[in-house]
Protein backbone atom coordinates (compact mmCIF):
# COMPACT_ATOMS: atom_id res chain seq x y z
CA UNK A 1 86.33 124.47 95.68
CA UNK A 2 87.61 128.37 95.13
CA UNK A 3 90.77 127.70 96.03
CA UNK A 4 91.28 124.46 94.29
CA UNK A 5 89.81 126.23 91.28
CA UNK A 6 92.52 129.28 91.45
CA UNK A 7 95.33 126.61 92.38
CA UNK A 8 94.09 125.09 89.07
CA UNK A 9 94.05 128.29 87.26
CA UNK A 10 97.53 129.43 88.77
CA UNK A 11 99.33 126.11 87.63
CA UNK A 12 98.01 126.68 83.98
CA UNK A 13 99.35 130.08 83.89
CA UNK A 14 102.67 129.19 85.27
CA UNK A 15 102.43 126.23 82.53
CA UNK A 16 101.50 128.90 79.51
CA UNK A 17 104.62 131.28 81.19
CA UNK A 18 107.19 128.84 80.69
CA UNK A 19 105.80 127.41 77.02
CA UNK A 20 105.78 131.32 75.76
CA UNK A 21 109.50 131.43 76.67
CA UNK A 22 110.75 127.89 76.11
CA UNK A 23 113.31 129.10 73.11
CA UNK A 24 115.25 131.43 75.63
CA UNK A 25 115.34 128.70 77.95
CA UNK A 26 116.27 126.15 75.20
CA UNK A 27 119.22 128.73 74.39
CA UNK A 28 120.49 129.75 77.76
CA UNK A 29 120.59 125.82 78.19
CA UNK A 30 122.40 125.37 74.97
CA UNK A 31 124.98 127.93 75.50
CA UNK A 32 125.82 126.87 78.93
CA UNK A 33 126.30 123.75 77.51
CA UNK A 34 129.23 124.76 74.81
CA UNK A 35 130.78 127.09 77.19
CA UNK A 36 131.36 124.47 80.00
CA UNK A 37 132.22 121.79 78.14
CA UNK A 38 134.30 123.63 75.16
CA UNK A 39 136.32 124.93 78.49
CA UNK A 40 136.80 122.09 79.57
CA UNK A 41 137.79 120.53 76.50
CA UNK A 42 140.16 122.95 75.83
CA UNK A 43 141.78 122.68 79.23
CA UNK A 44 142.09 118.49 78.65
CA UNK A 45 143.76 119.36 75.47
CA UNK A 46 145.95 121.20 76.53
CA UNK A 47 147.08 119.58 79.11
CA UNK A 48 147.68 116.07 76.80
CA UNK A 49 149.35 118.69 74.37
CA UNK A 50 151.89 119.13 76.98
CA UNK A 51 152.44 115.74 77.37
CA UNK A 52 150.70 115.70 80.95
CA UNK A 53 147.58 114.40 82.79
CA UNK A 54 144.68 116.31 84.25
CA UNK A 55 143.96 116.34 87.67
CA UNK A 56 141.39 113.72 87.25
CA UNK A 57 143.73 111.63 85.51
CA UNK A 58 146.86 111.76 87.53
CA UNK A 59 144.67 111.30 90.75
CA UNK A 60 143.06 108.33 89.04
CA UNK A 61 146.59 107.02 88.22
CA UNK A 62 147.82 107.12 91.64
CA UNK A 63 144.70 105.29 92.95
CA UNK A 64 144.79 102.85 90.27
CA UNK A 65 148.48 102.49 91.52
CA UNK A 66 147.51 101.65 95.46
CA UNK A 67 145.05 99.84 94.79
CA UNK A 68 146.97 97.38 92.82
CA UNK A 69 149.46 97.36 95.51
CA UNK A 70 146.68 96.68 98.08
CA UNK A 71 145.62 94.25 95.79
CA UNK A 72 148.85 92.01 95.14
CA UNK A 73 149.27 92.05 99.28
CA UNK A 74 145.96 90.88 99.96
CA UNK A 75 146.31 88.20 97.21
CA UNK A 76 149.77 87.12 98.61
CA UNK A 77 148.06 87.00 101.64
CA UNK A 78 145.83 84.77 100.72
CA UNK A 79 147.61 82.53 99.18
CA UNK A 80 149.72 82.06 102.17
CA UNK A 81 146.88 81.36 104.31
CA UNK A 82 145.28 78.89 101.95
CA UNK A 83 148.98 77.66 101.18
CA UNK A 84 149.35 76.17 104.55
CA UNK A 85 145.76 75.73 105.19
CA UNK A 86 145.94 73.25 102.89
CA UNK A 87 149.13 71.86 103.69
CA UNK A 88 147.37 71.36 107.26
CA UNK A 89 144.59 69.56 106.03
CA UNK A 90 146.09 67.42 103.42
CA UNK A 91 148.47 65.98 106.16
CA UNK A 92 145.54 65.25 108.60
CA UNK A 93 143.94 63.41 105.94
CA UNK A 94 147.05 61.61 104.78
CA UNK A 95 149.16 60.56 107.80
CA UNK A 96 148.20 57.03 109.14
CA UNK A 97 149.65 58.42 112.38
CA UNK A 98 147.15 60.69 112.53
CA UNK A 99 144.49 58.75 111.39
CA UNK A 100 145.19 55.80 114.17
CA UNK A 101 142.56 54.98 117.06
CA UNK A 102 144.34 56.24 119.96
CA UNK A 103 142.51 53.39 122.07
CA UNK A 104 143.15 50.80 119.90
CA UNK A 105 146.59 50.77 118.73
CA UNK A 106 149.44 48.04 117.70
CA UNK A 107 152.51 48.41 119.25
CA UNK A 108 155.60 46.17 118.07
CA UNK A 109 158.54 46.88 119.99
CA UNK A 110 162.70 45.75 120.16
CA UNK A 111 165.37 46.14 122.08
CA UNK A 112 168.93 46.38 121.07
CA UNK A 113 171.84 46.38 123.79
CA UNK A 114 175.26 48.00 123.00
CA UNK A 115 178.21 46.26 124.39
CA UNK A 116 181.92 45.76 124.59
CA UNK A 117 182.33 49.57 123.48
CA UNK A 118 185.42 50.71 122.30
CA UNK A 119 184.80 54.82 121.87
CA UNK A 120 182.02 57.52 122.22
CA UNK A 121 178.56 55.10 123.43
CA UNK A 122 176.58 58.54 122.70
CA UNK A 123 177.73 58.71 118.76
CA UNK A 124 177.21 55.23 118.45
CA UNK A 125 173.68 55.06 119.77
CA UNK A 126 172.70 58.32 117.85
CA UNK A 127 174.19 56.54 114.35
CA UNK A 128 171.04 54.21 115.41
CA UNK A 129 168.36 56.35 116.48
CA UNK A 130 168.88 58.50 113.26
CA UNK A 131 168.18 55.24 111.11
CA UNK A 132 164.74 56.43 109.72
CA UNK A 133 166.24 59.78 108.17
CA UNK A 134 168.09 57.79 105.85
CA UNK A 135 166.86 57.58 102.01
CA UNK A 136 164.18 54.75 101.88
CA UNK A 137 162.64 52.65 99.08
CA UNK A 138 159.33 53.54 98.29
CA UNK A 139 158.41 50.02 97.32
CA UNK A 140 159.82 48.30 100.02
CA UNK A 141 158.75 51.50 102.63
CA UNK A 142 155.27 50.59 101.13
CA UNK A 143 155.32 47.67 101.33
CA UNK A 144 156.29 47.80 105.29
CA UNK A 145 153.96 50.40 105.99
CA UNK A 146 151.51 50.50 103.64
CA UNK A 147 152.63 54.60 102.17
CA UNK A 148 154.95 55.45 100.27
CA UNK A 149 156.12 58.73 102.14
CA UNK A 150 158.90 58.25 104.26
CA UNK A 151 157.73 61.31 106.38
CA UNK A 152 154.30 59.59 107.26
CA UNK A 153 156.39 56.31 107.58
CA UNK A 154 158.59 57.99 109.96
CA UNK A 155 155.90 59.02 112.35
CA UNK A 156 154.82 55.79 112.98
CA UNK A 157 158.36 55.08 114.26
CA UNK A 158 160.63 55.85 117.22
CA UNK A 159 164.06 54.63 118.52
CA UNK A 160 165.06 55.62 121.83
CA UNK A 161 168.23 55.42 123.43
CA UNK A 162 168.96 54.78 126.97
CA UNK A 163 172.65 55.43 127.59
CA UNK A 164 172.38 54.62 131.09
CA UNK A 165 172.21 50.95 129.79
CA UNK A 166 173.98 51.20 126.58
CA UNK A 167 170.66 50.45 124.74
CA UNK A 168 168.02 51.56 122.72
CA UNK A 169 164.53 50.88 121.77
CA UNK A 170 162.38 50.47 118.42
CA UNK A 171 158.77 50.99 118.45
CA UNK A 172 156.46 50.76 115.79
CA UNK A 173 153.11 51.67 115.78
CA UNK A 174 149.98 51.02 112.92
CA UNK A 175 146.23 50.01 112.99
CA UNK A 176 147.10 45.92 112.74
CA UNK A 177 149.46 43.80 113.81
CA UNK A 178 150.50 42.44 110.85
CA UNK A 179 151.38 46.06 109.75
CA UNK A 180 153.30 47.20 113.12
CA UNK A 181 155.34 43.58 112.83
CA UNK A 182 156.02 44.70 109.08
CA UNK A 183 157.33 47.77 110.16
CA UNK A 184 159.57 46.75 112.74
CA UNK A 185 160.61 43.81 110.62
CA UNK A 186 161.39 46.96 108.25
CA UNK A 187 162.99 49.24 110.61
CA UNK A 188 165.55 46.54 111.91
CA UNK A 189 166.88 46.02 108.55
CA UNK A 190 167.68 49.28 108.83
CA UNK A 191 169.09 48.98 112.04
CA UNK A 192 171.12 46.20 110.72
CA UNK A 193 171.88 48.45 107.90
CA UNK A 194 173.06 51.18 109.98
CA UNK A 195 175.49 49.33 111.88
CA UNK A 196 177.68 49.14 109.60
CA UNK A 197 178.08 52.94 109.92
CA UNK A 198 177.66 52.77 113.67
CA UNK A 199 180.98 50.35 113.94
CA UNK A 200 183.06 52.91 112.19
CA UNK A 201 182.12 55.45 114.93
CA UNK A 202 183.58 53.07 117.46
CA UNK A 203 183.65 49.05 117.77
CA UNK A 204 181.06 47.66 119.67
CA UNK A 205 179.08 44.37 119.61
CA UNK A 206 175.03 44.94 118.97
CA UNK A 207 172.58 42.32 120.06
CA UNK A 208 168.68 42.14 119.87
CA UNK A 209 167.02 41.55 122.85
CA UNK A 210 163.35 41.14 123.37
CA UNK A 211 160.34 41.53 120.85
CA UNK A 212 156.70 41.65 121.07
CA UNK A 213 153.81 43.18 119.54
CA UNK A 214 150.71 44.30 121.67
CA UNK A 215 147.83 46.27 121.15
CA UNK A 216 147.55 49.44 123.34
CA UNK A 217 146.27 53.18 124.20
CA UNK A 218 148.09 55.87 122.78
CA UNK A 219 147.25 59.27 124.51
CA UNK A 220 150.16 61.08 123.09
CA UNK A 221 148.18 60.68 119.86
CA UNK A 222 145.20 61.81 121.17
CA UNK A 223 146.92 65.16 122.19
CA UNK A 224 148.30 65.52 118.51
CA UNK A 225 144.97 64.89 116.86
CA UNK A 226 143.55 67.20 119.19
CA UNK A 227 146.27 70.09 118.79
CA UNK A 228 146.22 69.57 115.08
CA UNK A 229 142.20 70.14 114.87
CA UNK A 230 143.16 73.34 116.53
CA UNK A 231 145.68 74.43 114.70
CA UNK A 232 143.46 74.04 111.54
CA UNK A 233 140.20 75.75 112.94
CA UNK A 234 142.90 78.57 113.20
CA UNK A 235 144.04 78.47 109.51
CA UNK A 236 140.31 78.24 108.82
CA UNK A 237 139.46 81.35 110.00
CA UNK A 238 142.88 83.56 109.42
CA UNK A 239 141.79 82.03 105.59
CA UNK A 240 138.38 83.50 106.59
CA UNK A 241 139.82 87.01 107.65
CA UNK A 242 142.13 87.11 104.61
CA UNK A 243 139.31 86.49 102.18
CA UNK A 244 137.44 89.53 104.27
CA UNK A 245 140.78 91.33 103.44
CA UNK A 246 140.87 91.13 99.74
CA UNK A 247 136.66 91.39 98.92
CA UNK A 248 137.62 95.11 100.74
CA UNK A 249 140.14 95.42 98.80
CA UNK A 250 137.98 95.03 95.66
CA UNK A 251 135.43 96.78 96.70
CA UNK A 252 137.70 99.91 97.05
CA UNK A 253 138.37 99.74 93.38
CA UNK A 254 139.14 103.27 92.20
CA UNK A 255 136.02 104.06 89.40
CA UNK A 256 137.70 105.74 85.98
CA UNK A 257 136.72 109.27 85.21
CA UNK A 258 134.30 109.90 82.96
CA UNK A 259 135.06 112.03 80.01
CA UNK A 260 135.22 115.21 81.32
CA UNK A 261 133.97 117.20 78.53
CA UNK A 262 130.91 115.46 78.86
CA UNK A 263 130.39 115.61 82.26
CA UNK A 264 131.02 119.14 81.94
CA UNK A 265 128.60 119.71 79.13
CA UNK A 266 126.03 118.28 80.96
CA UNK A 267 126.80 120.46 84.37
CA UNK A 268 126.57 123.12 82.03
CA UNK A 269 123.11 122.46 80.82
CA UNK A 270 121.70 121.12 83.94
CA UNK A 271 123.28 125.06 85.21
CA UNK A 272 121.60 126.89 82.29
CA UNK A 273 118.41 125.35 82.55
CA UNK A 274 118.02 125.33 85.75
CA UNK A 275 118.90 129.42 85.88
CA UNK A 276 116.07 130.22 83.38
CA UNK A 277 113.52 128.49 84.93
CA UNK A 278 114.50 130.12 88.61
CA UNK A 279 114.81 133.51 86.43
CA UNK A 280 111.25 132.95 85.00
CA UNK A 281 110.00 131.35 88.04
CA UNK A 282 110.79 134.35 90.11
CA UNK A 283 109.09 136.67 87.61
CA UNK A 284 106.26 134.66 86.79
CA UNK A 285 105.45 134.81 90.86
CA UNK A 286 106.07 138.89 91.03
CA UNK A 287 103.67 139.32 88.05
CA UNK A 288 101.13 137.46 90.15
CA UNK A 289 101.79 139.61 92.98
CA UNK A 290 100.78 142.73 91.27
């Protein structure tokens, strides 16, 4: 109980010590106060009177200046990634190649068979097997194949030469019959189109051979869907790290300085007042002493 009673006692003197000498702490306070902050005001005046920058200021600028240049990377970055990310993803979910049951596929097939030759059999075959990059109809293309992109069009198409035999092969592939037979019906009038090119390359005599339509496995495809899943799980996550990239990026944001007078000011206070307390502290503890 004593010594709770003279901790007590000792707490309400050191209480009554500070209240008897709050006006020289109130001024010490004060005065620190102007003098830091009038400093510093005059020292940010004078600087802008010379047409310049503090040190805050020009060390903001040059932050401000990085970070925007971080900034505009990791948004071009970004972009990229989702860019063909979604380029990726759109053509998975648009090409009827792609979208085809590799173990349940129609296959409609031709043969041509080049003959009675008269110049290069190589250039002449390749005048046919380049049909499909010529400039298509997009009513009759969708008509045939049921899109009206020649590029997914394409895919379901190939012509292969055999120069061996002076021949070459159309096969066209789609979900139903009745679409693979409209596509080959489609890609030989191109073929018959084409010839008329072909014969200027050298004279020759084309003749269809046989034709048939059957439904079959397609592993090839399976491979593509399965390399394509890949490549987009990839795109997924460099979208993912990019994304990482640029919230860091933000996150580094350079903060604008405060107004420096003020800032000051307040140091200067905080200073002052803290000083006269420590001052009075001390001798409040050496009078006790005594």
């Amino acid at each position: 109980m004593t010594t709770e009673h003279n901790s007590e006692i000792r707490m309400k003197d050191m209480v009554s010590h500070f209240k008897q000498r709050w006006k020289s702490i109130l001024a010490v306070t004060v005065f620190c106060t102007v003098l830091l902050g009038g400093w510093q005001f005059f020292s940010v005046k004078k600087a802008h009177d010379a047409g310049g920058q503090t040190k805050e200021e020009a060390r903001y600028e040059q932050e401000m200046a990085e970070y925007q240049e971080k900034l505009a990377n990791a948004q071009g970055d970004l972009d990229a990634a989702n860019r063909i990310w979604t380029e990726q993803t759109t053509y998975r979910d648009n090409s009827i190649l792609l979208n085809l049951d590799p173990d349940n596929v129609w296959i409609a097939e031709k043969k041509y068979l080049v003959s009675s030759v008269e110049g290069s059999v190589e250039e002449i075959l390749a005048a046919y097997t380049g049909t499909m990059t010529a400039d298509h109809d997009e009513a009759a293309i969708s008509e045939a194949f049921g899109t009206d992109n020649a590029g997914f069009a394409r895919e379901l198409v190939s012509i292969t030469a055999d120069p061996v035999e002076n021949s070459f092969t159309t096969v066209v592939r789609n979900a139903e019959k009745e679409k693979a037979e409209k596509g080959l019906a489609y890609v030989a009038g191109k073929i018959a189109e084409a010839e008329k090119i072909a014969q200027t390359v050298g004279s020759h005599t084309l003749q269809g051979l046989n034709e048939g339509c059957s439904r079959s496995v397609y592993p090839e495809l399976m491979e593509l869907q399965a390399d394509l899943a890949r490549k987009i799980t990839k795109d997924e996550e460099i979208v993912t790290n990019a994304k990482r990239a640029m919230n860091n990026v933000l996150e580094s944001k350079p903060f604008k300085p405060g107004d420096p007078v003020i800032r000051w000011a307040i140091t200067g206070a905080v200073l002052g007042f803290l000083l006269m307390v420590c001052i009075y502290l001390t001798t409040f503890l050496r009078k006790k002493e005594r």
